[in-house]
Protein backbone atom coordinates (compact mmCIF):
# COMPACT_ATOMS: atom_id res chain seq x y z
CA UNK A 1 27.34 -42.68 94.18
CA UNK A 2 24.75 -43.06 91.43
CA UNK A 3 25.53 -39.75 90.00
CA UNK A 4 28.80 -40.47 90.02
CA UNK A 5 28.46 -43.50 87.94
CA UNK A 6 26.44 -42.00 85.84
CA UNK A 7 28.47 -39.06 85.01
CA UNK A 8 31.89 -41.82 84.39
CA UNK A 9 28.95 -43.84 81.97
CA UNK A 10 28.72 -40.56 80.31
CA UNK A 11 32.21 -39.72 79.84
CA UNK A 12 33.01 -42.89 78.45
CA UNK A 13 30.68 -42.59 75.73
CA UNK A 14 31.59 -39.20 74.93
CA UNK A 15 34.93 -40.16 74.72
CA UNK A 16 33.76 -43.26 72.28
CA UNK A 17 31.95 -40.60 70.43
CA UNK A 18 34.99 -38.56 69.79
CA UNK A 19 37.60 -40.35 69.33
CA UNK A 20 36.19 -43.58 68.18
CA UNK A 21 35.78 -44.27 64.40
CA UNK A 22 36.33 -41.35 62.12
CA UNK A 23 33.98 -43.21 59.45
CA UNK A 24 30.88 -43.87 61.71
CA UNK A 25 31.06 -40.59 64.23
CA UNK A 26 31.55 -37.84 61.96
CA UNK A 27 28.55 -38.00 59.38
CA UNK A 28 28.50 -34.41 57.96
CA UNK A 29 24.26 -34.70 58.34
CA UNK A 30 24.91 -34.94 61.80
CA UNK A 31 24.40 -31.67 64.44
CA UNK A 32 25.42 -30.61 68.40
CA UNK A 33 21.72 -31.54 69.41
CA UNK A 34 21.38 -34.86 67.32
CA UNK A 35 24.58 -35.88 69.04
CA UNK A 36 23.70 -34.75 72.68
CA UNK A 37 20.58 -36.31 72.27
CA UNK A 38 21.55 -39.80 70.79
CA UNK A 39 24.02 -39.78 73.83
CA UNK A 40 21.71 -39.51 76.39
CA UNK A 41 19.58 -42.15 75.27
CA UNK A 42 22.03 -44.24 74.75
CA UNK A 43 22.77 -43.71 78.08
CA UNK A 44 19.67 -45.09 78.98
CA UNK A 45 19.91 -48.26 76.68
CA UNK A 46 23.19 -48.71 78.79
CA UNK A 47 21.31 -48.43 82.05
CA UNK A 48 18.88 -50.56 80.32
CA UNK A 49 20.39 -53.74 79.11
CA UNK A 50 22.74 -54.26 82.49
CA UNK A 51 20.06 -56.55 83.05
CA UNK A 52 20.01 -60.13 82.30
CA UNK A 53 16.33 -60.63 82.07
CA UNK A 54 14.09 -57.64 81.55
CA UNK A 55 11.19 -56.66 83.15
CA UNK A 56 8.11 -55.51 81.23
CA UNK A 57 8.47 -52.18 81.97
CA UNK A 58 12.29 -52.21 80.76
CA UNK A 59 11.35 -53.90 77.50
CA UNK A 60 8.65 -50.79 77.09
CA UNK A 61 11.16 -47.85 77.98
CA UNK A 62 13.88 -50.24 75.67
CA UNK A 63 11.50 -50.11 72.78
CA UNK A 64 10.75 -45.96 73.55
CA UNK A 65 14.61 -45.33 73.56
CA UNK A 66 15.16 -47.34 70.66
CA UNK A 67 12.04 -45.30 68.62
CA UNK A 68 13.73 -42.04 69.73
CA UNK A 69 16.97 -42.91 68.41
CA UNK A 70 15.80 -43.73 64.97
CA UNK A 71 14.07 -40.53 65.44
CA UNK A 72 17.71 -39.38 65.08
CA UNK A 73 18.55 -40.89 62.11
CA UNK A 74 22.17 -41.45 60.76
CA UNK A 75 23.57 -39.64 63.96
CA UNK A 76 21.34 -42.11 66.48
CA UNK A 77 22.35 -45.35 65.04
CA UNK A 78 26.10 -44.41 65.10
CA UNK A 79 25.90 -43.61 68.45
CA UNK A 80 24.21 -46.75 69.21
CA UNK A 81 26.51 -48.89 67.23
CA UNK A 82 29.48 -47.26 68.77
CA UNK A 83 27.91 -48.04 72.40
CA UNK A 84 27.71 -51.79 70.86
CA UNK A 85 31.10 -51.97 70.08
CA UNK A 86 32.44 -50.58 73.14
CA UNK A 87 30.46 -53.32 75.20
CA UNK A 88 31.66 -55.79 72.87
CA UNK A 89 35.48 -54.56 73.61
CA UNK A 90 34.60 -54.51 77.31
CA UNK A 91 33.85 -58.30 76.96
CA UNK A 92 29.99 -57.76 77.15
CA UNK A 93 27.46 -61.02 77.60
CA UNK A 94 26.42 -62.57 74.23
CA UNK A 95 23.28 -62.30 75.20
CA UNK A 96 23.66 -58.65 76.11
CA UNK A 97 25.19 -57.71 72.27
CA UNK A 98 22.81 -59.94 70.97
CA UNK A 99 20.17 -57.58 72.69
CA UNK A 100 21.87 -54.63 71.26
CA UNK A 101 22.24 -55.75 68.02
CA UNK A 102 18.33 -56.16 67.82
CA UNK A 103 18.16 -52.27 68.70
CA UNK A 104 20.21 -51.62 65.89
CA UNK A 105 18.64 -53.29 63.64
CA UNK A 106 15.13 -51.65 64.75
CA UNK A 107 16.90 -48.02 64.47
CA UNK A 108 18.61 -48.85 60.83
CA UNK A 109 15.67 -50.33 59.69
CA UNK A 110 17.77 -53.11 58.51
CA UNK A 111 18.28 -56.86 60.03
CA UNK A 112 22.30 -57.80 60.18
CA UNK A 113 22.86 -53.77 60.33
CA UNK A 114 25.84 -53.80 62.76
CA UNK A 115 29.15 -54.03 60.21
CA UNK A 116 26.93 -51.58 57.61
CA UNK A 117 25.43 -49.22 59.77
CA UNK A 118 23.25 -47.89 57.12
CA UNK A 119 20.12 -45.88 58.01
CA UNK A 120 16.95 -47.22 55.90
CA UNK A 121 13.57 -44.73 55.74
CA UNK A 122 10.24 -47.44 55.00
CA UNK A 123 8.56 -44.16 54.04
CA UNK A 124 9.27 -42.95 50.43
CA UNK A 125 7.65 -39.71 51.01
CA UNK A 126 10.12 -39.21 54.45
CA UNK A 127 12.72 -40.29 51.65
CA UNK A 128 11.80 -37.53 49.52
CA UNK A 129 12.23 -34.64 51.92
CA UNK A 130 15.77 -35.94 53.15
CA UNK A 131 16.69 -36.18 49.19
CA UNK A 132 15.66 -32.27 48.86
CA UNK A 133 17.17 -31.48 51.79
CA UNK A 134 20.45 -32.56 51.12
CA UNK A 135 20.78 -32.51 47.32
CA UNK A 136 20.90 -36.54 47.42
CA UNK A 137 19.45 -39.37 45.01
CA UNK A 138 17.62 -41.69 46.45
CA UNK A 139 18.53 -45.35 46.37
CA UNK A 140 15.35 -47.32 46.77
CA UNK A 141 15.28 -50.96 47.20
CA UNK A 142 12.18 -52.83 46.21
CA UNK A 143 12.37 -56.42 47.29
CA UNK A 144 9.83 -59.45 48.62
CA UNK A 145 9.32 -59.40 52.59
CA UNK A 146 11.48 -56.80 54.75
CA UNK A 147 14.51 -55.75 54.77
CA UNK A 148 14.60 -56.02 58.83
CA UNK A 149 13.38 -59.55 58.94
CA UNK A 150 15.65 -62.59 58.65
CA UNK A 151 13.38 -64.51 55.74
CA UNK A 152 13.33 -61.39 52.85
CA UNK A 153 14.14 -62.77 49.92
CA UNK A 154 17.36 -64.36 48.39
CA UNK A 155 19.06 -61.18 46.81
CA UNK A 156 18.24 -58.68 49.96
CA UNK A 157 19.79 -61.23 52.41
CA UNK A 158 23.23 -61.54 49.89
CA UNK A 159 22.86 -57.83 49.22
CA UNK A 160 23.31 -57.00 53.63
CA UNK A 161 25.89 -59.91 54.07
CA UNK A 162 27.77 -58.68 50.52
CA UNK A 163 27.48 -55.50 49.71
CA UNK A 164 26.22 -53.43 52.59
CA UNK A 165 28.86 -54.16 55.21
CA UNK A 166 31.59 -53.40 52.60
CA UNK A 167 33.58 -50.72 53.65
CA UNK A 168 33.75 -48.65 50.30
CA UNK A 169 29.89 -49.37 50.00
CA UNK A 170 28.76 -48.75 52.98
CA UNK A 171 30.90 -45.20 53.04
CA UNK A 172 29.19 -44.09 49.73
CA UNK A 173 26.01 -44.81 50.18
CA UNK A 174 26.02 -43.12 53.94
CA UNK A 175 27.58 -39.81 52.08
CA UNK A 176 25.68 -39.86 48.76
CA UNK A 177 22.87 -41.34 49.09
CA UNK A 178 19.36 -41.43 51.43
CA UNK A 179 18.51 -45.12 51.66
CA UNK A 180 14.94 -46.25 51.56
CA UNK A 181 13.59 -50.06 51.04
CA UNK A 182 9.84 -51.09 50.43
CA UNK A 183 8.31 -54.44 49.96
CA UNK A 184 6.65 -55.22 46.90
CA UNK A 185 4.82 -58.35 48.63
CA UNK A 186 5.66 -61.13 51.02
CA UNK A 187 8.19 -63.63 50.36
CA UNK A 188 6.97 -67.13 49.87
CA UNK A 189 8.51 -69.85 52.42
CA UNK A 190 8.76 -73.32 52.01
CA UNK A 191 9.10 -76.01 54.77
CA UNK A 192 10.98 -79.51 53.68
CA UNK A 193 9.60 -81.91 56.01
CA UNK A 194 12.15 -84.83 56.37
CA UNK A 195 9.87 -86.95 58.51
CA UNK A 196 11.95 -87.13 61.59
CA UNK A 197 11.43 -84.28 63.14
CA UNK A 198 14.11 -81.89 60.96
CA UNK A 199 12.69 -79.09 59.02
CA UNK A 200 14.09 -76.75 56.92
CA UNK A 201 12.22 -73.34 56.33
CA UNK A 202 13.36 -70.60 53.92
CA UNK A 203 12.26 -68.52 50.96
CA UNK A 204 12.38 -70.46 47.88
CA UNK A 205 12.32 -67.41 45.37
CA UNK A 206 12.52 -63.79 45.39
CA UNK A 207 14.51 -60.75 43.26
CA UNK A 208 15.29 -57.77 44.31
CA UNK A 209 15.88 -54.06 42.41
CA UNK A 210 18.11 -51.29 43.30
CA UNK A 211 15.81 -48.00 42.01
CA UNK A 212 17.67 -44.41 41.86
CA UNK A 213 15.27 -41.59 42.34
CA UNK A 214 16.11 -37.69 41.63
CA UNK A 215 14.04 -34.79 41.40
CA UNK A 216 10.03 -34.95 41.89
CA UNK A 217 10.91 -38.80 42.53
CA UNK A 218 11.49 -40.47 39.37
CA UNK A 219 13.30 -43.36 38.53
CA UNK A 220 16.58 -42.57 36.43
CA UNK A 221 18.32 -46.03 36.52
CA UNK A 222 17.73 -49.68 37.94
CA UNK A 223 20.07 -52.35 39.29
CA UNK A 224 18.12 -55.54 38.99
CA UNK A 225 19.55 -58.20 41.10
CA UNK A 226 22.78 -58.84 43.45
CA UNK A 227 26.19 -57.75 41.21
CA UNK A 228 29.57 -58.40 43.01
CA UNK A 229 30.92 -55.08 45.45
CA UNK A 230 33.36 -54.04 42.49
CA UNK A 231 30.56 -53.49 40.47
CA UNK A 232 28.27 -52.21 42.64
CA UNK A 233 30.72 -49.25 43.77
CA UNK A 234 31.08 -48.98 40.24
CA UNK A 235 27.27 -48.21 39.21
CA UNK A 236 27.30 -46.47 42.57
CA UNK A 237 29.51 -43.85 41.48
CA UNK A 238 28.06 -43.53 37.75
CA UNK A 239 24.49 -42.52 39.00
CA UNK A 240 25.99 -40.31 41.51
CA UNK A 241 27.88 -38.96 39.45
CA UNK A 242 24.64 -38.46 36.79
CA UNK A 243 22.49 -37.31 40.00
CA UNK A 244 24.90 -34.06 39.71
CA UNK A 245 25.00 -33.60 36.61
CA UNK A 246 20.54 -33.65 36.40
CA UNK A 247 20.22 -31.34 39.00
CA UNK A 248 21.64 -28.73 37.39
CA UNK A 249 19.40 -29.25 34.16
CA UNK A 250 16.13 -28.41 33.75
CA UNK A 251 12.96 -30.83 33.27
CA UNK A 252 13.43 -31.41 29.51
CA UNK A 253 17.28 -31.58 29.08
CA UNK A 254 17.82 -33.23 32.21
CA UNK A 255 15.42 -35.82 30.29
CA UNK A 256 17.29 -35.90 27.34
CA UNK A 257 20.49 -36.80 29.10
CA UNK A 258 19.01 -39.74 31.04
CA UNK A 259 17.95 -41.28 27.54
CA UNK A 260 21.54 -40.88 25.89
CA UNK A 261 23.44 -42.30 28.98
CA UNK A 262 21.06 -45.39 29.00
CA UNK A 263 22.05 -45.79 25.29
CA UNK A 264 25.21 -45.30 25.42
CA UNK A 265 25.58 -48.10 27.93
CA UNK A 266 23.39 -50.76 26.66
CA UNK A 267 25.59 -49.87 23.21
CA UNK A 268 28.71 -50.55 25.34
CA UNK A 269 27.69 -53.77 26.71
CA UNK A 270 26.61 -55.27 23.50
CA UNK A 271 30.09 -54.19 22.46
CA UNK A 272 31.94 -55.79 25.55
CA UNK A 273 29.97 -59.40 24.95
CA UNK A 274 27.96 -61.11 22.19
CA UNK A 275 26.02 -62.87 25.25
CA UNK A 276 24.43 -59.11 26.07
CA UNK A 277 20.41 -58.77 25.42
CA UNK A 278 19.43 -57.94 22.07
CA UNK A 279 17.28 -54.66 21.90
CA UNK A 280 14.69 -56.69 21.07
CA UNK A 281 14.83 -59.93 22.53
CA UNK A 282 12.72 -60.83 25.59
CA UNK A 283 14.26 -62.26 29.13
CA UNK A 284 12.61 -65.46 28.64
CA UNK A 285 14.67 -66.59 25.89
CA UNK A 286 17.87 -66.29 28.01
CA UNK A 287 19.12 -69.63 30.09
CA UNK A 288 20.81 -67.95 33.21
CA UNK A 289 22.31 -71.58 33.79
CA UNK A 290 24.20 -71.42 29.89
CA UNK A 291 28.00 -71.65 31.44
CA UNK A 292 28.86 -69.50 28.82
CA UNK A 293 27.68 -66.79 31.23
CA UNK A 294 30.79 -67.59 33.78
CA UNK A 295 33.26 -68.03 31.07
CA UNK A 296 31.49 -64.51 29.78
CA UNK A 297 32.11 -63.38 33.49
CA UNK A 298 36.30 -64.15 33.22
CA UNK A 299 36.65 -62.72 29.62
CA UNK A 300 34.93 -58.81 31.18
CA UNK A 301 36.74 -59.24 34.91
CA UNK A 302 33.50 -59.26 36.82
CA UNK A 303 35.66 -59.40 39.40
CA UNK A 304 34.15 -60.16 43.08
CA UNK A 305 36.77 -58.68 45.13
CA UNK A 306 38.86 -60.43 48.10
CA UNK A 307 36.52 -58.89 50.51
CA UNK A 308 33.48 -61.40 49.29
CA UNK A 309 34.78 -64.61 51.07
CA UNK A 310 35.54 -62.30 54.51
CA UNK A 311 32.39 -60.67 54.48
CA UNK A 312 30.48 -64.15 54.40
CA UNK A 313 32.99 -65.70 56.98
CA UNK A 314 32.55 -62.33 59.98
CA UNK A 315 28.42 -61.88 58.77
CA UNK A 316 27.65 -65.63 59.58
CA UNK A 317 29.22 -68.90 59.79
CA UNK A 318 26.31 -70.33 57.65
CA UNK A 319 26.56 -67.84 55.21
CA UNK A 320 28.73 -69.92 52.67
CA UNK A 321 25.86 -72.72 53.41
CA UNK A 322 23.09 -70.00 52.44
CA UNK A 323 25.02 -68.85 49.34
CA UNK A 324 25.15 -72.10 47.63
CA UNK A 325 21.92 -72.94 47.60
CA UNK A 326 20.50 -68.78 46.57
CA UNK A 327 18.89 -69.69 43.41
CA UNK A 328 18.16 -66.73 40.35
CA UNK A 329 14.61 -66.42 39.88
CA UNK A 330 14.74 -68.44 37.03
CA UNK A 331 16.07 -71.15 38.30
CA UNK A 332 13.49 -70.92 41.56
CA UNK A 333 11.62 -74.28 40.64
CA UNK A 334 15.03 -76.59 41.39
CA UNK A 335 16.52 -74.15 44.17
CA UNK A 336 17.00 -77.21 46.89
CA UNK A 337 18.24 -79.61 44.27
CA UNK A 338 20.60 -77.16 42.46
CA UNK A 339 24.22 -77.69 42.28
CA UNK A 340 26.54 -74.86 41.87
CA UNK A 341 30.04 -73.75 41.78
CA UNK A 342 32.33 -72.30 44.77
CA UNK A 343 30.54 -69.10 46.13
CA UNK A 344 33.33 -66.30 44.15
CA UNK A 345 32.41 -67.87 40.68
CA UNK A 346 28.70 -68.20 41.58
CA UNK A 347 28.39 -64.38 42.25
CA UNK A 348 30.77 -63.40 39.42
CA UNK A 349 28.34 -65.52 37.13
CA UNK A 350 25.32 -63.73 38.74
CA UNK A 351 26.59 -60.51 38.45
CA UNK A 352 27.65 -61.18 34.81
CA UNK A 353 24.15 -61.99 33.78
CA UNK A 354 22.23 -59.37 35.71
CA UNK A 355 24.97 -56.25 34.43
CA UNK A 356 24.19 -57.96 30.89
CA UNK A 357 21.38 -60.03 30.08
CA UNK A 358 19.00 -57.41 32.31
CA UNK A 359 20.16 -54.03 32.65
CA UNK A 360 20.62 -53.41 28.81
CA UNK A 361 16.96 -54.51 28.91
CA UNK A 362 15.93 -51.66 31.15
CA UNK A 363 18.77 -49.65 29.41
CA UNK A 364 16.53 -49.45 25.78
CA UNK A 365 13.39 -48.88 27.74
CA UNK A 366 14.67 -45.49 28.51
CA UNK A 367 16.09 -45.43 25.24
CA UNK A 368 12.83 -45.78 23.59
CA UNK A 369 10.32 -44.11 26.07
CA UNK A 370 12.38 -41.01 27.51
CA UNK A 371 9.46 -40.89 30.14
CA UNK A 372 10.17 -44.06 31.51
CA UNK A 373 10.70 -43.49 35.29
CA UNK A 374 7.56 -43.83 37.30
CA UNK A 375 8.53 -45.78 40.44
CA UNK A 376 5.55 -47.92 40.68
CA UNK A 377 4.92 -48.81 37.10
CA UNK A 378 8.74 -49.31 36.39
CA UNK A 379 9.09 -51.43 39.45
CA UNK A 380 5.93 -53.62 38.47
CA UNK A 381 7.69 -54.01 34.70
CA UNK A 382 11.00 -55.01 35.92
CA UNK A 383 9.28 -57.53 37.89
CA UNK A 384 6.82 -59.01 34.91
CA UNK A 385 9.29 -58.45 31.94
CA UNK A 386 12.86 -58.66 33.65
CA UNK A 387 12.68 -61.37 36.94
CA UNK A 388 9.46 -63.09 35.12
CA UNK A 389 7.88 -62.70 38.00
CA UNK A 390 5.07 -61.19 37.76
CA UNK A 391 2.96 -58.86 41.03
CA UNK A 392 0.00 -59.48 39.78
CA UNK A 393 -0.02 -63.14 39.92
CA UNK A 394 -0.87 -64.54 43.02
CA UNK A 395 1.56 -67.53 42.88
CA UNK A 396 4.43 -65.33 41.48
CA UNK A 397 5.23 -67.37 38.26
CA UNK A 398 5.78 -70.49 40.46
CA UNK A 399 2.66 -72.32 39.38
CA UNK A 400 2.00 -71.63 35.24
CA UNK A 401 -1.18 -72.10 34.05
CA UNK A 402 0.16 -74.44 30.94
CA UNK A 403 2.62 -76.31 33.35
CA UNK A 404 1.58 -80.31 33.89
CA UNK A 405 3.06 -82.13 37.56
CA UNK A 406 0.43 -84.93 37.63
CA UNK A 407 -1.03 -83.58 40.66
CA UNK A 408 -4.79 -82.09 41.21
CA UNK A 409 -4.98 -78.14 40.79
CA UNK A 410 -0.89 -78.03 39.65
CA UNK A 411 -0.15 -79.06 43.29
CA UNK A 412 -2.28 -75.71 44.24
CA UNK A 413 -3.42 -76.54 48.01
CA UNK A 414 -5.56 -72.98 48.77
CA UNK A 415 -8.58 -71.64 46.66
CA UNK A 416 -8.59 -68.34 44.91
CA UNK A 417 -5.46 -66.12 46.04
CA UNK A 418 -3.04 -67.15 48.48
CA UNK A 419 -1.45 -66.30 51.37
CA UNK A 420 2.42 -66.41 50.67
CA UNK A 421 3.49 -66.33 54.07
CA UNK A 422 1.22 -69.67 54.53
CA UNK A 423 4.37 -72.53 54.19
CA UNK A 424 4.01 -75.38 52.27
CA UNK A 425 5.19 -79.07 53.68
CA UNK A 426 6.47 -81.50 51.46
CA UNK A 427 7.77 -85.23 53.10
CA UNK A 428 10.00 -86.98 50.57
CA UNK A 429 9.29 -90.11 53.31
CA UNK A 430 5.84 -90.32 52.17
CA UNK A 431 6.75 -89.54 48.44
């Protein structure tokens, strides 16, 4: 009888497998024994979660299966999300997806993975070998905190409820791309203590940077910030279509090439709008909150999409809540008290002044140092000179030495360097 159940278990997922979504099941990186071997685990993770309340033992052989399918890759979190959505269809517990769904997210590597079902490597060097192995750039996001915890920072949490579940995303960065994400630090949180008991915790700053790696790992273009999906599918396809073009160059020309495309799109920008960077202006000097930016935004057709307002309603009821109140880095000392527009304009605005009051910035450093690439120094200059934020300092540009609040030490309550995932209270009762 057990075999027998086991075998119809089997059959069902094999049949989910092969005739269930052409986009998720049939990843061309993907082989016989990946697939045979995904399925039996998942077999067990079936076996696994028919339980309501798990026993040590189950959570330990959950946690192995789970390792083993990220093992797998690509082919072992399809698998596992098409299990998922099969229970879900068969009316599954929410407790029981909810269980799932935290697999998934250990296998992708990625918290809210289930609509993206992208597969993240945390080691660059793991990164680098599946790049050479498949002829792929690599698309490297460096943000504050982790990518698989709820609390990263602002732009990774808008880039997985956004961008990543998007359809057309999510399909080219599975088939052009190998995904990799590393934290640059922690993300600082603040707690609002209202005095009566209600708290409210979340990061109060935090930028992230889409890096493109090719050959021998350097950096050949940056996407600072969150930019609507139009325009990300947009620089998407440009550097994928550059990566191809660079791999059949050698070192020097291949060089060459990344310095005249990096000019001949900061030229085009400062062509498309007067409110674009000067070569030689700095980032401070621009006021992301100038409206001029949104009316900017309208004149180029920064266009969000219609898929923005969906995507925030199916990722998370609260996810409107969240998006209003996502501040830009420079705007992170007012991000509770900040009012802003309806969510479409906000991001179109956003988008308009990261596509052109930053990238042309990163745009003439490549025009004027053709070496420019190094992923650790260009990640802690885009981070000092672009989000004026700086890694170095230990209170991330929150806490300037010339700034005056009328409080002892700047309002600084720890000694020395701190500890950013220590929260701070504040209690407007007793203010």
């Amino acid at each position: 009888m057990v075999k027998q159940k086991w075998f119809k278990s089997l059959a069902s997922i094999f049949t989910l497998v092969a005739f269930g979504s052409t986009a998720y099941c049939c990843q061309p990186d993907g082989n016989n024994s990946g697939r045979s071997s995904a399925l039996v685990l998942v077999e067990e993770m079936q076996e696994i979660t028919t339980h309501d309340e798990l026993t040590g033992d189950q959570t330990k052989q959950l946690d192995k299966v789970t390792k083993e399918l990220r093992s797998l890759g690509q082919i072992g979190l399809n698998t596992a999300a098409n299990f998922r959505e099969s229970e879900a269809n068969r009316g599954a517990s929410k407790k029981k997806l909810e269980l799932i769904d935290l697999q998934l997210d250990k296998i992708a590597a990625q918290k809210s993975s289930r609509d993206s079902r992208l597969f993240w490597h945390k080691s660059l060097e793991a990164a680098k070998a599946d790049s050479e192995a498949r002829h792929r750039p690599i698309l490297s996001l460096r943000l504050l905190g982790n990518l698989d915890e709820d609390l990263s920072c602002a732009n990774s949490r808008f880039f997985r409820t956004i961008l990543y579940p998007d359809p057309e995303i999510a399909g080219l960065l599975r088939s052009r791309f190998v995904l990799h994400w590393q934290s640059v630090r922690e993300v600082p949180i603040v707690t609002v203590d209202f005095g009566d008991g209600r708290r409210l915790r979340q990061p109060i700053i935090g930028n992230s940077v889409h890096l493109v790696l090719g050959d021998q790992g350097r950096v050949f273009d940056a996407l600072p910030g969150l930019v609507t999906p139009v325009k990300f599918v947009t620089w998407l396809s440009s550097v994928s279509g550059l990566h191809r073009q660079l791999r059949q160059m050698d070192p020097q020309t291949s060089e060459q090439t990344i310095q005249v495309w990096h000019r001949k799109r900061a030229n085009r920008r400062r062509l498309e709008s007067e409110l674009t960077i000067r070569m030689n202006q700095p980032v401070k000097d621009l006021n992301p909150l100038d409206p001029r930016w949104t009316v900017a935004a309208t004149a180029v057709n920064v266009t969000t999409g219609g898929r923005v307002l969906e995507l925030l309603n199916h990722q998370r009821p609260d996810a409107a809540a969240a998006m209003r109140i996502a501040p830009l880095k420079m705007a992170a000392e007012i991000p509770l008290l900040r009012m802003v527009d309806a969510i479409e304009p906000r991001i179109a605005h956003d988008s308009f002044f990261n596509l052109y009051g930053l990238q042309p910035k990163i745009d003439d450093w490549y025009t004027q140092n053709p070496g420019t690439g190094d992923y650790q120094r260009l990640t802690e200059r885009i981070y000092e000179e672009i989000f004026l934020m700086p890694l170095s300092d230990p209170w991330l540009g929150l806490s300037p030495e010339n700034g005056f609040i009328a409080l002892d030490s700047g309002g600084r309550l720890a000694p020395g360097t701190p500890k950013l995932s220590t929260t701070t209270s504040f209690n407007p009762a007793r203010n």
